[in-house]
PDB file of N, CA and C in Angstrom:
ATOM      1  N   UNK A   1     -34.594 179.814 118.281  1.00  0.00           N
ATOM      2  CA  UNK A   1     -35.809 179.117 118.664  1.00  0.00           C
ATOM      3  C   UNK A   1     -35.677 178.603 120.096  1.00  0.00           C
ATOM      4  N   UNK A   2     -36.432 178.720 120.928  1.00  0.00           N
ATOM      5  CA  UNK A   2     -36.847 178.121 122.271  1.00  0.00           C
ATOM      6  C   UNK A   2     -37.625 176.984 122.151  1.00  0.00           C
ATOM      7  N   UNK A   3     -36.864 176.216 123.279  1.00  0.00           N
ATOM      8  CA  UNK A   3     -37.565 175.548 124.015  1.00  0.00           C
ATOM      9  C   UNK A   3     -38.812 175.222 125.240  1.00  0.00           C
ATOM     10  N   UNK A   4     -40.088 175.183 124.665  1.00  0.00           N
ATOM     11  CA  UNK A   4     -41.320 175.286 125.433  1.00  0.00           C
ATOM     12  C   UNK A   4     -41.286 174.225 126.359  1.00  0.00           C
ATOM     13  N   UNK A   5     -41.334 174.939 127.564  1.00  0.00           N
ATOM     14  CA  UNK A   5     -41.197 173.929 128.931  1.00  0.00           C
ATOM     15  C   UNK A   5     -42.728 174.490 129.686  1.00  0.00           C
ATOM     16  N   UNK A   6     -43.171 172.922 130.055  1.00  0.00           N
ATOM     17  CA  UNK A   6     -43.991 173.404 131.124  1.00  0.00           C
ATOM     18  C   UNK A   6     -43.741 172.277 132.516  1.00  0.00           C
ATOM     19  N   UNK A   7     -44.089 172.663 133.821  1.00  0.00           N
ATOM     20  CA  UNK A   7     -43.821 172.632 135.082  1.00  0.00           C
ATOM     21  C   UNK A   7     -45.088 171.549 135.596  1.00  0.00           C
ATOM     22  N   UNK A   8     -44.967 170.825 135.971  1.00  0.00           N
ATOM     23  CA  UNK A   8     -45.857 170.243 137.115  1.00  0.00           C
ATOM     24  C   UNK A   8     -45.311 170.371 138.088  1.00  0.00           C
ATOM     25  N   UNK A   9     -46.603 170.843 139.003  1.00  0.00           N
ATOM     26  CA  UNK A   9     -45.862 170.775 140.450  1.00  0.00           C
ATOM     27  C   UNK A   9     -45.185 172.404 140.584  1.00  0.00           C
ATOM     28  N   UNK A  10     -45.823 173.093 139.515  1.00  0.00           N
ATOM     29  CA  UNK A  10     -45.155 174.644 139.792  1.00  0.00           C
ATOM     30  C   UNK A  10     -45.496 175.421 140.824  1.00  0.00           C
ATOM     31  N   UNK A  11     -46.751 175.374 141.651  1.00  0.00           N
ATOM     32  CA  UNK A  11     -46.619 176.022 142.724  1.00  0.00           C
ATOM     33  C   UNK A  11     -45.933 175.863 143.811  1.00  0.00           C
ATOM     34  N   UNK A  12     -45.387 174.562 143.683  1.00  0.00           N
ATOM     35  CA  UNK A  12     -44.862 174.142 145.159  1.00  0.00           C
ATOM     36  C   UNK A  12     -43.122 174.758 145.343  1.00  0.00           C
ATOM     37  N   UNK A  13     -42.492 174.463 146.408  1.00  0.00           N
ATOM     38  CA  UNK A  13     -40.917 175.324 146.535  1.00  0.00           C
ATOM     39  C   UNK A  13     -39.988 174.933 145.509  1.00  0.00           C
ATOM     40  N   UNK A  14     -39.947 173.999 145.471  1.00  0.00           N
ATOM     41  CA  UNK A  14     -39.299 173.482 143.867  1.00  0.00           C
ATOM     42  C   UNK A  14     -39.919 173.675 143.072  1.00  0.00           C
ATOM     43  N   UNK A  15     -40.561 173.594 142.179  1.00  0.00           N
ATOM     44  CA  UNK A  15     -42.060 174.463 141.425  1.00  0.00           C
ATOM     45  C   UNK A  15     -41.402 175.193 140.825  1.00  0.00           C
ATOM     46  N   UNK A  16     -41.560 176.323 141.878  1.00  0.00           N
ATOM     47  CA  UNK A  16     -41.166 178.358 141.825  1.00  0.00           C
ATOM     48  C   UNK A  16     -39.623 178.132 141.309  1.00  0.00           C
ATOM     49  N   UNK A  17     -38.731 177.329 141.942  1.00  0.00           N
ATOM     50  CA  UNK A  17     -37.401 178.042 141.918  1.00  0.00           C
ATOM     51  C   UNK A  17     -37.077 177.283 139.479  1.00  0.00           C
ATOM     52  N   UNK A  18     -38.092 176.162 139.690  1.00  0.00           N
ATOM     53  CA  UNK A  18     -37.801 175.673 138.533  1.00  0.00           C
ATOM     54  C   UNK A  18     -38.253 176.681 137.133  1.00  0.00           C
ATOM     55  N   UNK A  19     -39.263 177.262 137.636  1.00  0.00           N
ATOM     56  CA  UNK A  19     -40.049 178.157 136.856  1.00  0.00           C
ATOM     57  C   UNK A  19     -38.961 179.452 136.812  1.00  0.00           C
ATOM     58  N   UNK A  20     -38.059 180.095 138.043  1.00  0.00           N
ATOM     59  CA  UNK A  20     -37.254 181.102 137.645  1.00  0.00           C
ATOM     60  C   UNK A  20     -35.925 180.534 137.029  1.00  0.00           C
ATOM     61  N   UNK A  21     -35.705 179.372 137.323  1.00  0.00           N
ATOM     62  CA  UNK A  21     -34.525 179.107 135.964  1.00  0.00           C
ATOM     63  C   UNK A  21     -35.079 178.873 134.590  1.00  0.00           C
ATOM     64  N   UNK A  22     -36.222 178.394 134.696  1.00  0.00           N
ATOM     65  CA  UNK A  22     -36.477 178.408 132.755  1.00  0.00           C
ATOM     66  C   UNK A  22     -36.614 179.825 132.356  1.00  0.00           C
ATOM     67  N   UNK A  23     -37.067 180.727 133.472  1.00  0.00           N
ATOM     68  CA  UNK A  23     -36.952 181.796 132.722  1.00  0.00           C
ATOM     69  C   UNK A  23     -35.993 183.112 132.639  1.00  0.00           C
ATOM     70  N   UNK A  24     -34.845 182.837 133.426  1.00  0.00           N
ATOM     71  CA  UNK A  24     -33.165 183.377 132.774  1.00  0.00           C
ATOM     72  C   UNK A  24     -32.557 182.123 131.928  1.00  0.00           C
ATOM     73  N   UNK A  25     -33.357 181.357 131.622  1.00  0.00           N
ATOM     74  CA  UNK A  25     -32.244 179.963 131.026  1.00  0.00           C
ATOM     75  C   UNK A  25     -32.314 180.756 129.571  1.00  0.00           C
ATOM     76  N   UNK A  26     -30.887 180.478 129.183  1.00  0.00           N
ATOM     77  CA  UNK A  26     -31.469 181.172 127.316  1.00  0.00           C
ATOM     78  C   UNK A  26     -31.246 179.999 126.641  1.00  0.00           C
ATOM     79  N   UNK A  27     -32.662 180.575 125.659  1.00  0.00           N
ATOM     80  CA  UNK A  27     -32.827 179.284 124.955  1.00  0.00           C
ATOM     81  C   UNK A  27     -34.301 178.425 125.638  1.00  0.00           C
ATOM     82  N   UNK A  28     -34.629 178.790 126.449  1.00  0.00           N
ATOM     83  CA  UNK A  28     -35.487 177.962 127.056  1.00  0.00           C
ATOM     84  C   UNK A  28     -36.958 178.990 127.606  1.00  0.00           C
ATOM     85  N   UNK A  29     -38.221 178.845 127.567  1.00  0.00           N
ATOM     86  CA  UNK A  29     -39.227 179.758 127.337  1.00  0.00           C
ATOM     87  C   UNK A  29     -40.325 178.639 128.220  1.00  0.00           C
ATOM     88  N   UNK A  30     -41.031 179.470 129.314  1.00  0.00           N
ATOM     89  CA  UNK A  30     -42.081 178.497 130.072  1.00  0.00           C
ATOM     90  C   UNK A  30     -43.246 179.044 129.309  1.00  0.00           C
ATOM     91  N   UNK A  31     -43.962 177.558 129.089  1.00  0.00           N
ATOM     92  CA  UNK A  31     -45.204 177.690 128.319  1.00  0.00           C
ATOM     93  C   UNK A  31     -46.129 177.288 128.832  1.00  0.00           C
ATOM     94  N   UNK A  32     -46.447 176.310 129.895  1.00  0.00           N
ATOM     95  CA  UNK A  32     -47.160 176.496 130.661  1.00  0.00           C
ATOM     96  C   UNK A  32     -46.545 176.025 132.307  1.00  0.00           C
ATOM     97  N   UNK A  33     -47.565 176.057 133.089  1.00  0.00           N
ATOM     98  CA  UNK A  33     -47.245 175.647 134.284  1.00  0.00           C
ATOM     99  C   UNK A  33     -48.316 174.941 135.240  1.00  0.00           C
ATOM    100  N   UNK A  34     -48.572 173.782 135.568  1.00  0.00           N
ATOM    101  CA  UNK A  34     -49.847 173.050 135.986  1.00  0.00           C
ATOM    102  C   UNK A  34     -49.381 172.746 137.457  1.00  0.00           C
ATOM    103  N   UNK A  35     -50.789 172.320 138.419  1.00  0.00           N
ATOM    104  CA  UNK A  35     -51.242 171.715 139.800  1.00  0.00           C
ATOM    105  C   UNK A  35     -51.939 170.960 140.010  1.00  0.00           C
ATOM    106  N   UNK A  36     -52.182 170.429 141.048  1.00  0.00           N
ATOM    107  CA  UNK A  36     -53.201 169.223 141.104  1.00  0.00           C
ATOM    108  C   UNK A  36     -54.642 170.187 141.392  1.00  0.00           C
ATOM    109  N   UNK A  37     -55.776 169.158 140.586  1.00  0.00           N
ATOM    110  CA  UNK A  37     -56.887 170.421 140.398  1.00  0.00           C
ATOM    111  C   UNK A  37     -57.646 170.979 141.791  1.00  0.00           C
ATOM    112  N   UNK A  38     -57.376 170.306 142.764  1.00  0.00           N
ATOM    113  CA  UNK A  38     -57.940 170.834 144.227  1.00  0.00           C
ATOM    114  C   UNK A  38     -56.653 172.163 144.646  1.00  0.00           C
ATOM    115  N   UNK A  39     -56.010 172.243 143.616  1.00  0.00           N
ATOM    116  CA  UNK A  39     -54.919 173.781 144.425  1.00  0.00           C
ATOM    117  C   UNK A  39     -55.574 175.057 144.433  1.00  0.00           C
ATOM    118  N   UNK A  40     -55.414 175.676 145.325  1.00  0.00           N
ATOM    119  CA  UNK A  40     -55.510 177.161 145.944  1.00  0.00           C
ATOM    120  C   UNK A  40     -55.040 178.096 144.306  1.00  0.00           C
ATOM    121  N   UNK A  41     -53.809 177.651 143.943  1.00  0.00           N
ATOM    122  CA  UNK A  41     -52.531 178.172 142.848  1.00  0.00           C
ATOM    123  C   UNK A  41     -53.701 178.609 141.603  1.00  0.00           C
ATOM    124  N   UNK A  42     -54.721 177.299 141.367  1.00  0.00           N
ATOM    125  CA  UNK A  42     -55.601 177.659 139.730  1.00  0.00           C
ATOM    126  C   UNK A  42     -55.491 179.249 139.480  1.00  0.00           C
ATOM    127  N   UNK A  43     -55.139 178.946 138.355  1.00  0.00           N
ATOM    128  CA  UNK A  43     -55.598 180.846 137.924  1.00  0.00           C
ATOM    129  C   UNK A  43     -54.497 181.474 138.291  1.00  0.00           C
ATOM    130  N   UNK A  44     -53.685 181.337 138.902  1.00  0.00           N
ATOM    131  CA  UNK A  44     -52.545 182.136 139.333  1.00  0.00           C
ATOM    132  C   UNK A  44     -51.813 182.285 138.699  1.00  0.00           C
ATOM    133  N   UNK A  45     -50.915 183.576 138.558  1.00  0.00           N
ATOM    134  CA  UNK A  45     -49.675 183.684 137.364  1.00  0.00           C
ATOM    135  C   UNK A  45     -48.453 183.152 137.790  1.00  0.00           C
ATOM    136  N   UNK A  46     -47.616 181.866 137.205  1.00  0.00           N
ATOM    137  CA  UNK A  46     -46.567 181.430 137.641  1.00  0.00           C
ATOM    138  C   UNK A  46     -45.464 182.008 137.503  1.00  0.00           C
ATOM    139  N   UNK A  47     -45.179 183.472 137.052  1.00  0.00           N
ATOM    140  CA  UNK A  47     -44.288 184.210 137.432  1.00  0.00           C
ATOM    141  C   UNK A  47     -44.145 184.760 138.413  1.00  0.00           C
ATOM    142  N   UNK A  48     -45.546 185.486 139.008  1.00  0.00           N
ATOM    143  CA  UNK A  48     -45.825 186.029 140.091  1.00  0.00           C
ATOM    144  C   UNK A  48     -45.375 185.472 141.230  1.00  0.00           C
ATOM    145  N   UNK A  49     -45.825 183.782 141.217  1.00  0.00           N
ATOM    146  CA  UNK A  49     -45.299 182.964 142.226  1.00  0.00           C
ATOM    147  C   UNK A  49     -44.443 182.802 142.842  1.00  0.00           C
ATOM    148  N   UNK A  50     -43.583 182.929 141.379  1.00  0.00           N
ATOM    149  CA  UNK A  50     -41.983 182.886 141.316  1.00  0.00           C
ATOM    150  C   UNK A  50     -41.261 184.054 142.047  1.00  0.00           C
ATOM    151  N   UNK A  51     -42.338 184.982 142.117  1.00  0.00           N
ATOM    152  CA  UNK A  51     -41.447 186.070 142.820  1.00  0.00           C
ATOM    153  C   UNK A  51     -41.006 186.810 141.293  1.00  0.00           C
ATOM    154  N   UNK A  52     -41.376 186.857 140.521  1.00  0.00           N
ATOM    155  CA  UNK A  52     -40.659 187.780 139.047  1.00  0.00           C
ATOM    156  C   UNK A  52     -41.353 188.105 138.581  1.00  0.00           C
ATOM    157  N   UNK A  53     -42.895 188.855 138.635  1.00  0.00           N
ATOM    158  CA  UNK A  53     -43.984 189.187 138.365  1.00  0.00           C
ATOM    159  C   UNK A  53     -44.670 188.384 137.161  1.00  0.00           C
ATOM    160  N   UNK A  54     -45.500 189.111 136.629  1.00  0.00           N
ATOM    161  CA  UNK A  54     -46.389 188.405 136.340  1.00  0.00           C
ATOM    162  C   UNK A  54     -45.802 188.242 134.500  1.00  0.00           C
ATOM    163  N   UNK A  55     -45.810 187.482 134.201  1.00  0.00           N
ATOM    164  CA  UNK A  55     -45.516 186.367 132.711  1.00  0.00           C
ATOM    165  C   UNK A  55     -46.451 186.127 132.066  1.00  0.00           C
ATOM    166  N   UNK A  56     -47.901 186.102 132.330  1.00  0.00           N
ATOM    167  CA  UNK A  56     -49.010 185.608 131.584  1.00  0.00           C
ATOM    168  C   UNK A  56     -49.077 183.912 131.184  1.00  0.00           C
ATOM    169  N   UNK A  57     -48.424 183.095 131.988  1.00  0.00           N
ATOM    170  CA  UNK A  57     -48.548 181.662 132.265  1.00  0.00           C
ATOM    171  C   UNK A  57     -48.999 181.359 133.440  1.00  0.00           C
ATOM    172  N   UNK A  58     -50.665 181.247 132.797  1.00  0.00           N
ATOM    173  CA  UNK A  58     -51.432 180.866 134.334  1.00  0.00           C
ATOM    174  C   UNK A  58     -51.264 179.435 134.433  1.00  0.00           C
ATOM    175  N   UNK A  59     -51.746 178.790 136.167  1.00  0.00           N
ATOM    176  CA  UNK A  59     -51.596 177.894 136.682  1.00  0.00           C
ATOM    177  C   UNK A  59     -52.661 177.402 136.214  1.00  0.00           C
ATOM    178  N   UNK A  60     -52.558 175.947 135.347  1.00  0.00           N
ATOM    179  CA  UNK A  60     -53.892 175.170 135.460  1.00  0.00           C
ATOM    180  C   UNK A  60     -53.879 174.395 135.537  1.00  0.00           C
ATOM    181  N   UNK A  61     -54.733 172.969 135.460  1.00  0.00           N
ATOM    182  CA  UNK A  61     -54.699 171.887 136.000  1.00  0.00           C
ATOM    183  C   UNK A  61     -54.780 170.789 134.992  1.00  0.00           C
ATOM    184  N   UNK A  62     -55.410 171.090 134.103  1.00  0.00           N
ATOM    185  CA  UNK A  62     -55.704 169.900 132.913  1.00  0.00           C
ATOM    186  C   UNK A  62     -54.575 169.877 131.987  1.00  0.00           C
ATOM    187  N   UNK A  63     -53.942 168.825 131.336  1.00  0.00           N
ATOM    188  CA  UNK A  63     -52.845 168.858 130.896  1.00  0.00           C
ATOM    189  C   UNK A  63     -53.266 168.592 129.507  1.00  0.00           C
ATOM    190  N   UNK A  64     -54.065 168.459 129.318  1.00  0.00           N
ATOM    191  CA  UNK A  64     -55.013 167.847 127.860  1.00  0.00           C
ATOM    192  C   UNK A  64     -55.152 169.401 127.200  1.00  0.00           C
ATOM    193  N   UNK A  65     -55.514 170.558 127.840  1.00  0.00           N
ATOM    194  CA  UNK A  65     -55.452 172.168 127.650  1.00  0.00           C
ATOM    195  C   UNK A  65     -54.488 172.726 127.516  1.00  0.00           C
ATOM    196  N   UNK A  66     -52.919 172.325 127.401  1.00  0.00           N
ATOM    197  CA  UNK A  66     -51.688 173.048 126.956  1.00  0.00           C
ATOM    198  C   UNK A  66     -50.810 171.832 126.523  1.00  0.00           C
ATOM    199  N   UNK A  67     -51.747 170.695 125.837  1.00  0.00           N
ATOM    200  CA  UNK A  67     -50.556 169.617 125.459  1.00  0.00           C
ATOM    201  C   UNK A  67     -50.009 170.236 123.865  1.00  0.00           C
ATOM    202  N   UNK A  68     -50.556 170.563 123.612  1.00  0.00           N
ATOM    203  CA  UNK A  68     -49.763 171.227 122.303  1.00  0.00           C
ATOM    204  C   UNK A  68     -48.759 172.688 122.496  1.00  0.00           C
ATOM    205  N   UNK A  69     -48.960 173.059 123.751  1.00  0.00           N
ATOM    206  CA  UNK A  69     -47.871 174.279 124.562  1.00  0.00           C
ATOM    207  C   UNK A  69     -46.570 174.086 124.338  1.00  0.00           C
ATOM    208  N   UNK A  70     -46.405 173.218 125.122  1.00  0.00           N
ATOM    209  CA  UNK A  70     -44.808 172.786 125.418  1.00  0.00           C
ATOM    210  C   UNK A  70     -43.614 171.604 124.373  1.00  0.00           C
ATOM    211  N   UNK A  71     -43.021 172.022 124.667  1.00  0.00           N
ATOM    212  CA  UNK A  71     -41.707 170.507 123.980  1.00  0.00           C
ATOM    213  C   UNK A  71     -41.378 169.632 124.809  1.00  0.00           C
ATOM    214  N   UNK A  72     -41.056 170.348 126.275  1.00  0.00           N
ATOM    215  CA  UNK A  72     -40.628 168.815 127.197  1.00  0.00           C
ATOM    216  C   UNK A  72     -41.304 169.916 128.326  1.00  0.00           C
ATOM    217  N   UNK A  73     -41.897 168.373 129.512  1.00  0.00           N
ATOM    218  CA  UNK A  73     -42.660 168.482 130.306  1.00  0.00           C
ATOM    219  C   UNK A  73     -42.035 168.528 131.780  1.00  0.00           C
ATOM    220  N   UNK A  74     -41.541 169.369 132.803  1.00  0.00           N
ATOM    221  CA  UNK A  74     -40.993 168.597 133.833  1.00  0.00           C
ATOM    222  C   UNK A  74     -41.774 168.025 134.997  1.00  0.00           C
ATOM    223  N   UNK A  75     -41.434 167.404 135.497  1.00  0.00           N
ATOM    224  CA  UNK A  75     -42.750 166.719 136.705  1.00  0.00           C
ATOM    225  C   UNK A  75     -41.886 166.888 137.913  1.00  0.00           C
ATOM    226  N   UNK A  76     -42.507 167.828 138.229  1.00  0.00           N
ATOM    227  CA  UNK A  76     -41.765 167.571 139.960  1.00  0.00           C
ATOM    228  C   UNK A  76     -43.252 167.907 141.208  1.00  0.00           C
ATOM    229  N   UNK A  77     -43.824 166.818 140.885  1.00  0.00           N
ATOM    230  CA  UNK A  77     -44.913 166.201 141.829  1.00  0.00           C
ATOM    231  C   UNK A  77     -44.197 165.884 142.630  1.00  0.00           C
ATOM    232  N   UNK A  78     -45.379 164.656 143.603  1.00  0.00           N
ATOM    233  CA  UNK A  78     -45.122 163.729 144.434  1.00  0.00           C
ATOM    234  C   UNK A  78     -43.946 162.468 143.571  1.00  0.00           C
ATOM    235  N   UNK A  79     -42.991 161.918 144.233  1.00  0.00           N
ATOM    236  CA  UNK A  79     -42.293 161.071 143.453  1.00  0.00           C
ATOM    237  C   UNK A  79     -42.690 159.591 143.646  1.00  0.00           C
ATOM    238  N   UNK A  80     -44.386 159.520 144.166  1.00  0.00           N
ATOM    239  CA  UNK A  80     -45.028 158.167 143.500  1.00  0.00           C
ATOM    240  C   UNK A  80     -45.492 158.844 142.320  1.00  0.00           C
TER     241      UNK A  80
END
């Protein structure tokens, strides 16, 4: 069984590189991946981003729309 991780803050350079370790991590499975809702990223595939093609975990913004997705959440926003 995996662990469902999703990303805040996945488009950004830390984002991407966090999104390609959950997905060689074993044991660990990205379920979703979110931005702040004014990003360019919406709709985008966060594998693609990643540089590891496309995964079918699009970028979205509302967290209320994949709160039942994930097990643990990482936040790597702004650190206010």
């Amino acid at each position: 069984m995996s662990v469902r991780i999703a990303v805040t803050g996945a488009g950004g350079r830390m984002g991407r590189m966090l999104v390609e370790a959950i997905v060689h991590a074993e044991g660990a499975e990205l379920s979703a991946a979110l931005e702040h809702p004014e990003s360019s990223l919406l709709g985008a595939d966060a594998g693609e981003l990643a540089g590891l093609g496309k995964n079918g975990v699009i970028i979205a913004s509302d967290i209320q729309a994949v709160i039942n997705d994930f097990d643990v959440l990482i936040d790597f926003t702004a650190p206010a």
